[in-house]
Protein backbone atom coordinates (compact mmCIF):
# COMPACT_ATOMS: atom_id res chain seq x y z
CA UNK A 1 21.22 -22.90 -27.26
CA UNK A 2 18.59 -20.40 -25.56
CA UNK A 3 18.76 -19.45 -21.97
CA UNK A 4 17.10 -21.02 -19.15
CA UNK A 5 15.71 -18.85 -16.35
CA UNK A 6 14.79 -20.05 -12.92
CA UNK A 7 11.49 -21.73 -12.79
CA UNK A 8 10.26 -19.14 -10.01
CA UNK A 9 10.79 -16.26 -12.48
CA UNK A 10 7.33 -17.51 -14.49
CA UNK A 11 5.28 -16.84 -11.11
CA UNK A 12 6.44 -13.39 -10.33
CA UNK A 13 3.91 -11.08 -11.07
CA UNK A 14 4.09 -7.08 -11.71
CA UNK A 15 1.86 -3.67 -10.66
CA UNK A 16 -0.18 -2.88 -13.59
CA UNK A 17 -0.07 0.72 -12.27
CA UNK A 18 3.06 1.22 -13.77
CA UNK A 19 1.85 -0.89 -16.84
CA UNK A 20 -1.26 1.62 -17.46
CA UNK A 21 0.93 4.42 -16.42
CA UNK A 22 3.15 3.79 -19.41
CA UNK A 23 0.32 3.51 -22.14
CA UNK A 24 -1.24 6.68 -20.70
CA UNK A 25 2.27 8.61 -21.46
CA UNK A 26 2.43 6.91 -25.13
CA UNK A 27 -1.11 8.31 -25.76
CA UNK A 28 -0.49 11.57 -24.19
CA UNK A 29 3.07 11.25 -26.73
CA UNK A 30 0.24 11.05 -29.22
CA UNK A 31 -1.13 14.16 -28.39
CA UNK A 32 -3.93 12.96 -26.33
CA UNK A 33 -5.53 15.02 -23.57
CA UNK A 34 -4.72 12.26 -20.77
CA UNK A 35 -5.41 12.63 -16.92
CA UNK A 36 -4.21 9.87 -14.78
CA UNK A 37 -6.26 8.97 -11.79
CA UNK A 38 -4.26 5.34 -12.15
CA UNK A 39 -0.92 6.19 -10.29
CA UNK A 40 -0.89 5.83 -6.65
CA UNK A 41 1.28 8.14 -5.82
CA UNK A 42 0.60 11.73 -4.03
CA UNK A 43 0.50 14.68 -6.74
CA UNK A 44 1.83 17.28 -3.88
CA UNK A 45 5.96 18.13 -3.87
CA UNK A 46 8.12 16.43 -1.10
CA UNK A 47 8.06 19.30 2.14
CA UNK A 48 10.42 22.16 1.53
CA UNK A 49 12.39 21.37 4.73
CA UNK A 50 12.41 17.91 3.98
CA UNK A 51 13.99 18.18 0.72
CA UNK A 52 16.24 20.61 1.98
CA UNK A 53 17.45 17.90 5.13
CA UNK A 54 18.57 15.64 2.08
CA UNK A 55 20.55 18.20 0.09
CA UNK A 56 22.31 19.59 3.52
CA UNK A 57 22.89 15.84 4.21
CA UNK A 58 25.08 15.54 0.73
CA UNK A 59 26.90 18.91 1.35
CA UNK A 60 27.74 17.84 4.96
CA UNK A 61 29.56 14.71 3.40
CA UNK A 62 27.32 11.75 4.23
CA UNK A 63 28.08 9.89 1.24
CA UNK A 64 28.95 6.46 2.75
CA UNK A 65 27.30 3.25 4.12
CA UNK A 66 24.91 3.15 7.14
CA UNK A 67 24.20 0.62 9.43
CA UNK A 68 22.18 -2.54 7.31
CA UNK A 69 19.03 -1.45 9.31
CA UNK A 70 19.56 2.28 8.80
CA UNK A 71 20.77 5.40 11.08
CA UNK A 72 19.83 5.04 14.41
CA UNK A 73 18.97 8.57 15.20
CA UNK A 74 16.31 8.04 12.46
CA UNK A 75 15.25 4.37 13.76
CA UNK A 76 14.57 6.58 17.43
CA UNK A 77 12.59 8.88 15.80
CA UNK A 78 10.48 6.05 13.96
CA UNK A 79 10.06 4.97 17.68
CA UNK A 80 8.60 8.58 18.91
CA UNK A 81 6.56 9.00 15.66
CA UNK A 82 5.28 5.58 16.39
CA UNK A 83 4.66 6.57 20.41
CA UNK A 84 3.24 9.91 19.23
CA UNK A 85 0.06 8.22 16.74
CA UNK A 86 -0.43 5.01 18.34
CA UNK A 87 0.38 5.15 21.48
CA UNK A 88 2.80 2.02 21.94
CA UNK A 89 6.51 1.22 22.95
CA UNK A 90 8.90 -0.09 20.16
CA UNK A 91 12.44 -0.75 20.80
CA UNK A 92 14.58 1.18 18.07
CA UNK A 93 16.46 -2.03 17.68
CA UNK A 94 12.89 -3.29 16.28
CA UNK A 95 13.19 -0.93 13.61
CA UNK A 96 14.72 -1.87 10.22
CA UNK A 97 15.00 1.40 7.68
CA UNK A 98 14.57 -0.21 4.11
CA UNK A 99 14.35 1.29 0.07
CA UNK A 100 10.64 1.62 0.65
CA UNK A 101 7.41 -0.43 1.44
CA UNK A 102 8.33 -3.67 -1.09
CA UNK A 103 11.09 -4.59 0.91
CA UNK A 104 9.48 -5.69 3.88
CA UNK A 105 7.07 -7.51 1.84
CA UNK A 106 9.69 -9.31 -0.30
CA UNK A 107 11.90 -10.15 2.86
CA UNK A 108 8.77 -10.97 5.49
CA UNK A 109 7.13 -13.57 2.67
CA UNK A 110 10.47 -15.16 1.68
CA UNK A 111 11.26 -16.00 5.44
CA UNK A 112 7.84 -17.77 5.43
CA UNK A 113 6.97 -19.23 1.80
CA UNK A 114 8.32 -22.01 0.60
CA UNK A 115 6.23 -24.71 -0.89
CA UNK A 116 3.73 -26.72 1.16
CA UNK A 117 3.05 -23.35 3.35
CA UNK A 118 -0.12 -21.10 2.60
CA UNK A 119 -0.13 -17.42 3.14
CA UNK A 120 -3.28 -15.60 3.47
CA UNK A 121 -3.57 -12.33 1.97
CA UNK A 122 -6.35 -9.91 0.95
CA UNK A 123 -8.55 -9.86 -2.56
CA UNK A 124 -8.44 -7.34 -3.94
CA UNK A 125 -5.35 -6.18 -2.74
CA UNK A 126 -1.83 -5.01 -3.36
CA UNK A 127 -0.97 -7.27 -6.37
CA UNK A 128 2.85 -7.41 -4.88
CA UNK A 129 1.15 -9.37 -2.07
CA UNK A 130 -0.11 -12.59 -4.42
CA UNK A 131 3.26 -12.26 -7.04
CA UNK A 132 5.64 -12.57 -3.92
CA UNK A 133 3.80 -15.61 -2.06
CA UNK A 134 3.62 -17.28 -5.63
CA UNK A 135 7.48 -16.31 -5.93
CA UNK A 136 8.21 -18.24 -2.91
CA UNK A 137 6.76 -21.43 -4.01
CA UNK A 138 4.11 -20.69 -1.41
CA UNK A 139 0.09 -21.16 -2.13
CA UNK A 140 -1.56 -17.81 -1.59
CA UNK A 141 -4.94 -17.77 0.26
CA UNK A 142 -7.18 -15.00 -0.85
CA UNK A 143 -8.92 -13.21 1.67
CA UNK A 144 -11.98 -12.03 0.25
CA UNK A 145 -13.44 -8.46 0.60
CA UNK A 146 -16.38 -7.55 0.13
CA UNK A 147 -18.09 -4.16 -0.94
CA UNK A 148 -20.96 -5.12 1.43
CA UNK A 149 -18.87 -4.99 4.16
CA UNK A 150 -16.86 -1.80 3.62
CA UNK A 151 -14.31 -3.50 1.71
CA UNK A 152 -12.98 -4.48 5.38
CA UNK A 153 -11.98 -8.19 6.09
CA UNK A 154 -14.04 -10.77 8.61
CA UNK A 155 -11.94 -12.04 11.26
CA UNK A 156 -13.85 -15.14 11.45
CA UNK A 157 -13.38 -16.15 7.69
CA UNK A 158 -9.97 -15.19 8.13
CA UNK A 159 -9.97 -18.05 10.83
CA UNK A 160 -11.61 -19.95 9.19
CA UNK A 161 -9.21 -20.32 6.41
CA UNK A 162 -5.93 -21.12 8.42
CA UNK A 163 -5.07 -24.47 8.03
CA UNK A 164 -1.56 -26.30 9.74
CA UNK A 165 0.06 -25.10 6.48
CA UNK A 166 -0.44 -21.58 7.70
CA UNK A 167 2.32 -19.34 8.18
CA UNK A 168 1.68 -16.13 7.31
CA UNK A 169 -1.32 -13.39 7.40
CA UNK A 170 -1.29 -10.12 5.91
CA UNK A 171 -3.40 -7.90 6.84
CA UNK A 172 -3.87 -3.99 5.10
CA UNK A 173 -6.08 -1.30 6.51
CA UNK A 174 -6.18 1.44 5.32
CA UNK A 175 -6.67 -0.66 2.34
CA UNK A 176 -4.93 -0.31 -1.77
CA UNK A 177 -7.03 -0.77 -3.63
CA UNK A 178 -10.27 -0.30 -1.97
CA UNK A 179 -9.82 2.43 0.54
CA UNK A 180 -11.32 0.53 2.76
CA UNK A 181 -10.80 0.52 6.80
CA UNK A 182 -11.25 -2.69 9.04
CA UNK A 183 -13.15 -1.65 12.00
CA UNK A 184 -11.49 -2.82 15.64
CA UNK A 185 -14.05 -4.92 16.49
CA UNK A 186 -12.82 -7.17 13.52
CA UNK A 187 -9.09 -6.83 14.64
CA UNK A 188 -9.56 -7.37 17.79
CA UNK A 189 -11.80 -10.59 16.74
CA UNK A 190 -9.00 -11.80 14.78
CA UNK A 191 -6.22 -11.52 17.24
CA UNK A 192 -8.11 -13.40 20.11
CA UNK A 193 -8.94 -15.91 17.79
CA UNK A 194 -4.96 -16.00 16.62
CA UNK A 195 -4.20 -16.96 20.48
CA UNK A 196 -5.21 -20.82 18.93
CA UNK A 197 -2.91 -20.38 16.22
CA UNK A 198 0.66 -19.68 17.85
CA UNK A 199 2.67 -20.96 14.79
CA UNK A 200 0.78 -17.50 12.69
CA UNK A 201 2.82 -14.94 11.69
CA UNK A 202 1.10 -11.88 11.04
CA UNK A 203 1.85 -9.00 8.30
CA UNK A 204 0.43 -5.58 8.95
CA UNK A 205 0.86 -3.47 5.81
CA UNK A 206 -0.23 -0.19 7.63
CA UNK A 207 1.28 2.45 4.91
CA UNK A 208 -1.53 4.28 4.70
CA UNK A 209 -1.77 4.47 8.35
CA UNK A 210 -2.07 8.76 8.35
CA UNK A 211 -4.91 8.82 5.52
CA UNK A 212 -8.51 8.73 7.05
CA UNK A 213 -11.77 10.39 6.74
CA UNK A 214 -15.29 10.79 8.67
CA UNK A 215 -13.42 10.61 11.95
CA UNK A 216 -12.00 7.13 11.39
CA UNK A 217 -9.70 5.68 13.62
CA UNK A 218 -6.47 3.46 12.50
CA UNK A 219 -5.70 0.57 14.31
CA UNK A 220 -2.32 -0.58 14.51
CA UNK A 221 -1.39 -3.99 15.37
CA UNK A 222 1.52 -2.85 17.32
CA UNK A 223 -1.63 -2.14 19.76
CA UNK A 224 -2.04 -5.69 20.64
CA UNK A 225 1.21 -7.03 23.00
CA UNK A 226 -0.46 -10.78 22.17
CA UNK A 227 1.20 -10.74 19.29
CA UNK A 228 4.20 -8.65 19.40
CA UNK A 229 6.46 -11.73 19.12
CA UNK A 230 5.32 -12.54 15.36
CA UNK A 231 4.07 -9.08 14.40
CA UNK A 232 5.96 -7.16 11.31
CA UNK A 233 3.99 -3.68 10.66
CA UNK A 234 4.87 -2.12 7.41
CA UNK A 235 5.17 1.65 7.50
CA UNK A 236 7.07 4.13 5.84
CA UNK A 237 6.93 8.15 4.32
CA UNK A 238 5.99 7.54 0.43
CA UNK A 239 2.19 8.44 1.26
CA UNK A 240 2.59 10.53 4.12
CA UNK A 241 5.26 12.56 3.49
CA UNK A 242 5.11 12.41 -0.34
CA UNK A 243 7.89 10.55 -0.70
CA UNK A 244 7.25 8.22 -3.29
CA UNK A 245 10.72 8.48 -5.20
CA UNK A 246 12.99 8.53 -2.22
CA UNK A 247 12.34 5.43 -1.38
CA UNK A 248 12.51 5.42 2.32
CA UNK A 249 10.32 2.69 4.85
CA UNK A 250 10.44 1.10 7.02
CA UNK A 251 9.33 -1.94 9.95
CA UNK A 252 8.75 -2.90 13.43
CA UNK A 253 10.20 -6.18 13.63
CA UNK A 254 10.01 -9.48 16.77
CA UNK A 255 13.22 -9.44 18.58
CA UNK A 256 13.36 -13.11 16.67
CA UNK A 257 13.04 -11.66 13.11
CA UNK A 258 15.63 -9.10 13.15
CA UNK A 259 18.68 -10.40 12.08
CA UNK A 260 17.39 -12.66 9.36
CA UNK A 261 16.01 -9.78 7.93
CA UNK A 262 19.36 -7.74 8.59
CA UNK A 263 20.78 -10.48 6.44
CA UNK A 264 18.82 -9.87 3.70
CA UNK A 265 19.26 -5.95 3.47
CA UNK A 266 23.14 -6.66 3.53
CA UNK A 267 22.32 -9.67 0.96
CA UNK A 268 20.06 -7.47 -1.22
CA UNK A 269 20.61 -3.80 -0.83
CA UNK A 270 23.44 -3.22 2.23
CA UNK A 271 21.62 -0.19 3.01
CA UNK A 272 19.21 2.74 2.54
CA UNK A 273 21.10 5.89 1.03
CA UNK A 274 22.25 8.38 3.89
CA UNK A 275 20.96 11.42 2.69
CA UNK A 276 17.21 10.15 2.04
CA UNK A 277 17.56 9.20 5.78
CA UNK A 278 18.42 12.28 6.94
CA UNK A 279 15.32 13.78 4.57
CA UNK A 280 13.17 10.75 6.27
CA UNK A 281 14.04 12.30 10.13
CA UNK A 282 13.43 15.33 9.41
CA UNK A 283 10.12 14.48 8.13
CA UNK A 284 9.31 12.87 11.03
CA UNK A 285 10.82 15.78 13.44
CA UNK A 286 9.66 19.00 11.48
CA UNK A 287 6.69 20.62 11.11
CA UNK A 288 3.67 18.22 10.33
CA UNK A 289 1.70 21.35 8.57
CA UNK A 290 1.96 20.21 5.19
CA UNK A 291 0.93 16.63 5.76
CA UNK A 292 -2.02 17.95 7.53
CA UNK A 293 -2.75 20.13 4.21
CA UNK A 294 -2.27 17.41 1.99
CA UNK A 295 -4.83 15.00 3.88
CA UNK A 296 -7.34 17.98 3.91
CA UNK A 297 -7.18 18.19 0.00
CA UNK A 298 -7.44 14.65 -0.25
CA UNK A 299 -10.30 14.58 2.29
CA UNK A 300 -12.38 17.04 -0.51
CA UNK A 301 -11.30 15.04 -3.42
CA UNK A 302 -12.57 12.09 -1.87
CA UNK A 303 -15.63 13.64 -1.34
CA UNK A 304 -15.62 14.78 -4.80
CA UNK A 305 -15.23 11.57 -6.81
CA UNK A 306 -17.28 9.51 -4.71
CA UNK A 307 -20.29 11.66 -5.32
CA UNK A 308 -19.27 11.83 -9.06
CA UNK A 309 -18.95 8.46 -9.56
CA UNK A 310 -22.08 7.95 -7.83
CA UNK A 311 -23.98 9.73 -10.62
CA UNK A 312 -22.34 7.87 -13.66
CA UNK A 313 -24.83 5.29 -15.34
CA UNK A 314 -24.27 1.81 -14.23
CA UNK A 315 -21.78 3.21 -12.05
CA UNK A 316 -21.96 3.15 -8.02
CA UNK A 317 -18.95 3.83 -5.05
CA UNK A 318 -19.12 2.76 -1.66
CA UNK A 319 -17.48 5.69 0.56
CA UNK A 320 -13.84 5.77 0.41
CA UNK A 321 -13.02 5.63 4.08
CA UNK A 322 -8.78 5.75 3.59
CA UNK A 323 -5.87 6.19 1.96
CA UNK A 324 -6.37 7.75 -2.05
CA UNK A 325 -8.31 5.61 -3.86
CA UNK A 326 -11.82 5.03 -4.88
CA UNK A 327 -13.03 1.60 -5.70
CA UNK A 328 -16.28 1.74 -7.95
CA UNK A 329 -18.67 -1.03 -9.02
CA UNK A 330 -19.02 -1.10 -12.44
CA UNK A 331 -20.93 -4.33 -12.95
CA UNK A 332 -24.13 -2.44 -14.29
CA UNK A 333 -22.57 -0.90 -17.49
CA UNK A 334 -22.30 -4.43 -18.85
CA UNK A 335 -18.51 -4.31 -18.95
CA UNK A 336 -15.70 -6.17 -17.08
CA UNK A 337 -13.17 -4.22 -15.61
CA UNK A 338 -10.46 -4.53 -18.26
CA UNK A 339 -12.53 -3.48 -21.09
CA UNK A 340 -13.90 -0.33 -18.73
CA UNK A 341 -10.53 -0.10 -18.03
CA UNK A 342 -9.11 0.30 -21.90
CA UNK A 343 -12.70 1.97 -23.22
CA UNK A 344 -12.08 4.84 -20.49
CA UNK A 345 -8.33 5.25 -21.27
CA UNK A 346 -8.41 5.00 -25.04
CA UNK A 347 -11.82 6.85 -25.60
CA UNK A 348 -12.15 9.08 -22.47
CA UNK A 349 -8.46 10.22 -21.76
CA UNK A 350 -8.83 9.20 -18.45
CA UNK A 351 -6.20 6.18 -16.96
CA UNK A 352 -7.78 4.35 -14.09
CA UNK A 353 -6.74 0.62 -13.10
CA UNK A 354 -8.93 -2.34 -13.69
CA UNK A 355 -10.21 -4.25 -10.55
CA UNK A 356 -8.53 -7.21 -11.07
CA UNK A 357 -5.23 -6.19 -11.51
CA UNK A 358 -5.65 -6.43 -7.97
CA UNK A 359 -7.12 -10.20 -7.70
CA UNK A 360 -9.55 -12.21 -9.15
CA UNK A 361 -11.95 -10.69 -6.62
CA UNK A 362 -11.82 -7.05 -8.27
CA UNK A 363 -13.71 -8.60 -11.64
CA UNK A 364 -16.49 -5.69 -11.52
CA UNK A 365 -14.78 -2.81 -10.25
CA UNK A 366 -12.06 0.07 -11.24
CA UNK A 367 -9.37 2.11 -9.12
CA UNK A 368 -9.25 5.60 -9.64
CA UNK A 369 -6.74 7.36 -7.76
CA UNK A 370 -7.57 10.94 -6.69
CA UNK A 371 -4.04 12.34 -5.79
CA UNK A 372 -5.22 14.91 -8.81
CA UNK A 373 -6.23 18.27 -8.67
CA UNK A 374 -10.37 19.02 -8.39
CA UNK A 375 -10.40 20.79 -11.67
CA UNK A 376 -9.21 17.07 -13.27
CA UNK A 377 -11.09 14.32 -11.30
CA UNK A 378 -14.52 16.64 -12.41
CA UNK A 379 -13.34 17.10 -16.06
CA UNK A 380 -12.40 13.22 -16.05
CA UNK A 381 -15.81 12.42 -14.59
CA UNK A 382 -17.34 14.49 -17.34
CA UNK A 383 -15.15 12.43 -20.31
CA UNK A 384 -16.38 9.23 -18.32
CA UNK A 385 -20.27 10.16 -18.37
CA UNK A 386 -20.40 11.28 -21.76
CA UNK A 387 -18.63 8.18 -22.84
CA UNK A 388 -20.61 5.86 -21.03
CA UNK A 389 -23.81 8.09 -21.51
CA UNK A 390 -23.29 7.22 -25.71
């Protein structure tokens, strides 16, 4: 007699990232020359005096639990950060600390999916969005985005698409995988036109919240008190603070929200390590030099592999206007993006991710990361054009 998993187990999807990041090692095992512009994750070391507030926090003895929702002196400074960049008021009690940015997805799109709801979410996007609302027994409604419109979602076919089986919007600007940044005219579109739609949740996945370029602005939800009451922003220090294995996020929460989801972190996790939240305050409460270092590399990288890109045959790249990604059209080298995707890797030594890992709406188009150094996204560009250029 074989075992029987859970039904719900066969809809849960996965992050190829990590898929593609694991056939990229097994070549390099090989002895292959790889460079990975697939992994979205910063290449820069965690802050000195951030690394050093976690190992101080083990040798002062803070071995034990925390509160469910995490330290408070760290949930205060969440508050100030959050004062400092966007201007708003958040009530620490708001705050829930969690083992990174999944989390909040997992727990936010279980408290709404369930079957005969519909959560809208955006294509391409984070593939944890679609595998979670599937998980739930929930039908996910793609939000389209389109390279025409800077990869940046239209309020009013975002409106268009809620029906009474609505529950739940998510929402990401700066945007994985496209890099692209919703203007305000479109948020502020959508969250007057939300006023007819009371029963709407909304999820704002705003991780990448610190990385913009050409004098960009980010708009935070959290700027609109209209919708404070169903509002869960997403935030956390994996990007910012590169952070990535720590595992420290975090969210602004409604006042009616926060102890279901305190229930679930003592159901699922009890609590985020103490001495990764003593690393995460002083991140937030030390010097901001090194973040400011890191986004001015990025900012030239960007500029690097856009223009790069741009010159490949059959290739072209809108302007990455956030976070670390690049999101080219591929459509006119006569591939889809999974064979670009394997040709590239296998022949080129160069991992990148295909478009629709991300939704059926990235057919046509490849992530490349650039948290890499210069001297690798222009020798990968070189390995791409003289593969494509045979």
């Amino acid at each position: 007699m074989s075992l029987v998993f859970a039904e719900n187990l066969s809809r849960l999807g996965t992050e190829s990232a990590f898929e593609i990041l694991a056939r990229a090692q097994a070549l390099a095992d090989q002895g292959v020359d790889m460079i990975n512009l697939g992994i979205g994750q910063p290449d820069f070391r965690t802050p000195e005096h951030i690394v050093e507030a976690g190992i101080k926090a083990l040798r002062d003895g803070h071995h034990g639990y925390t509160p469910a929702n995490g330290l408070p002196v760290l949930r205060e400074a969440v508050c100030a950060d959050l004062h400092r960049r966007h201007q708003v008021e958040v009530n620490p009690d708001h705050v829930v600390v969690v083992p990174g940015g999944k989390p909040t997805l997992f727990f936010a799109i279980l408290m709404f999916g369930e079957p005969g709801a519909e959560i809208i979410y955006p294509n391409p996007g984070f593939p944890i969005y679609e595998s979670m609302i599937k998980y739930s027994g929930a039908t996910p409604v793609p939000m389209s985005l389109k390279e025409d419109n800077g990869f940046a979602f239209s309020a009013d076919e975002v409106l268009a698409q809620i029906t009474p089986n609505t529950r739940l919007i998510i929402i990401n600007s700066p945007a994985n995988p496209t890099g692209g940044v919703t203007p305000r005219a479109e948020i502020d579109a959508l969250v007057a036109g939300l006023e007819d739609h009371p029963q709407v949740a909304v999820l704002s996945d705003e991780i990448y919240s610190n990385m913009l370029y050409g004098g960009r602005e980010h708009v935070s939800l959290l700027q609109y008190p209209s919708i404070r009451d169903r509002l869960i922003m997403l935030d956390g220090w994996s990007k910012t603070y590169a952070m990535t294995g720590w595992r420290l996020g975090y969210a602004v929460w409604p006042q009616a929200m926060v102890e279901p989801v305190k229930r679930l972190c003592i159901n699922d996790h009890s609590c985020v390590n103490a001495a990764t939240q003593f690393a995460g305050l002083a991140a937030l409460t030390g010097p901001q030099d090194a973040v400011h270092d890191m986004l001015a590399q990025f900012d030239q990288r960007r500029e690097r592999i856009v223009g790069l890109l741009n010159a490949l045959p059959g290739v072209s790249c809108t302007d990455a206007a956030g976070a670390f990604y690049a999101f080219p059209n591929i459509t006119g080298t006569g591939m889809t993006s999974a064979q670009a995707q394997d040709l590239i890797l296998e022949k080129a030594g160069v991992a990148s991710i295909s478009g629709t890992a991300f939704g059926a709406s990235g057919e046509g188009y490849l992530r490349f990361s650039y948290a890499n150094s210069l001297d690798n996204i222009d020798e990968a560009m070189r390995r791409i054009g003289d593969l494509l250029g045979r």
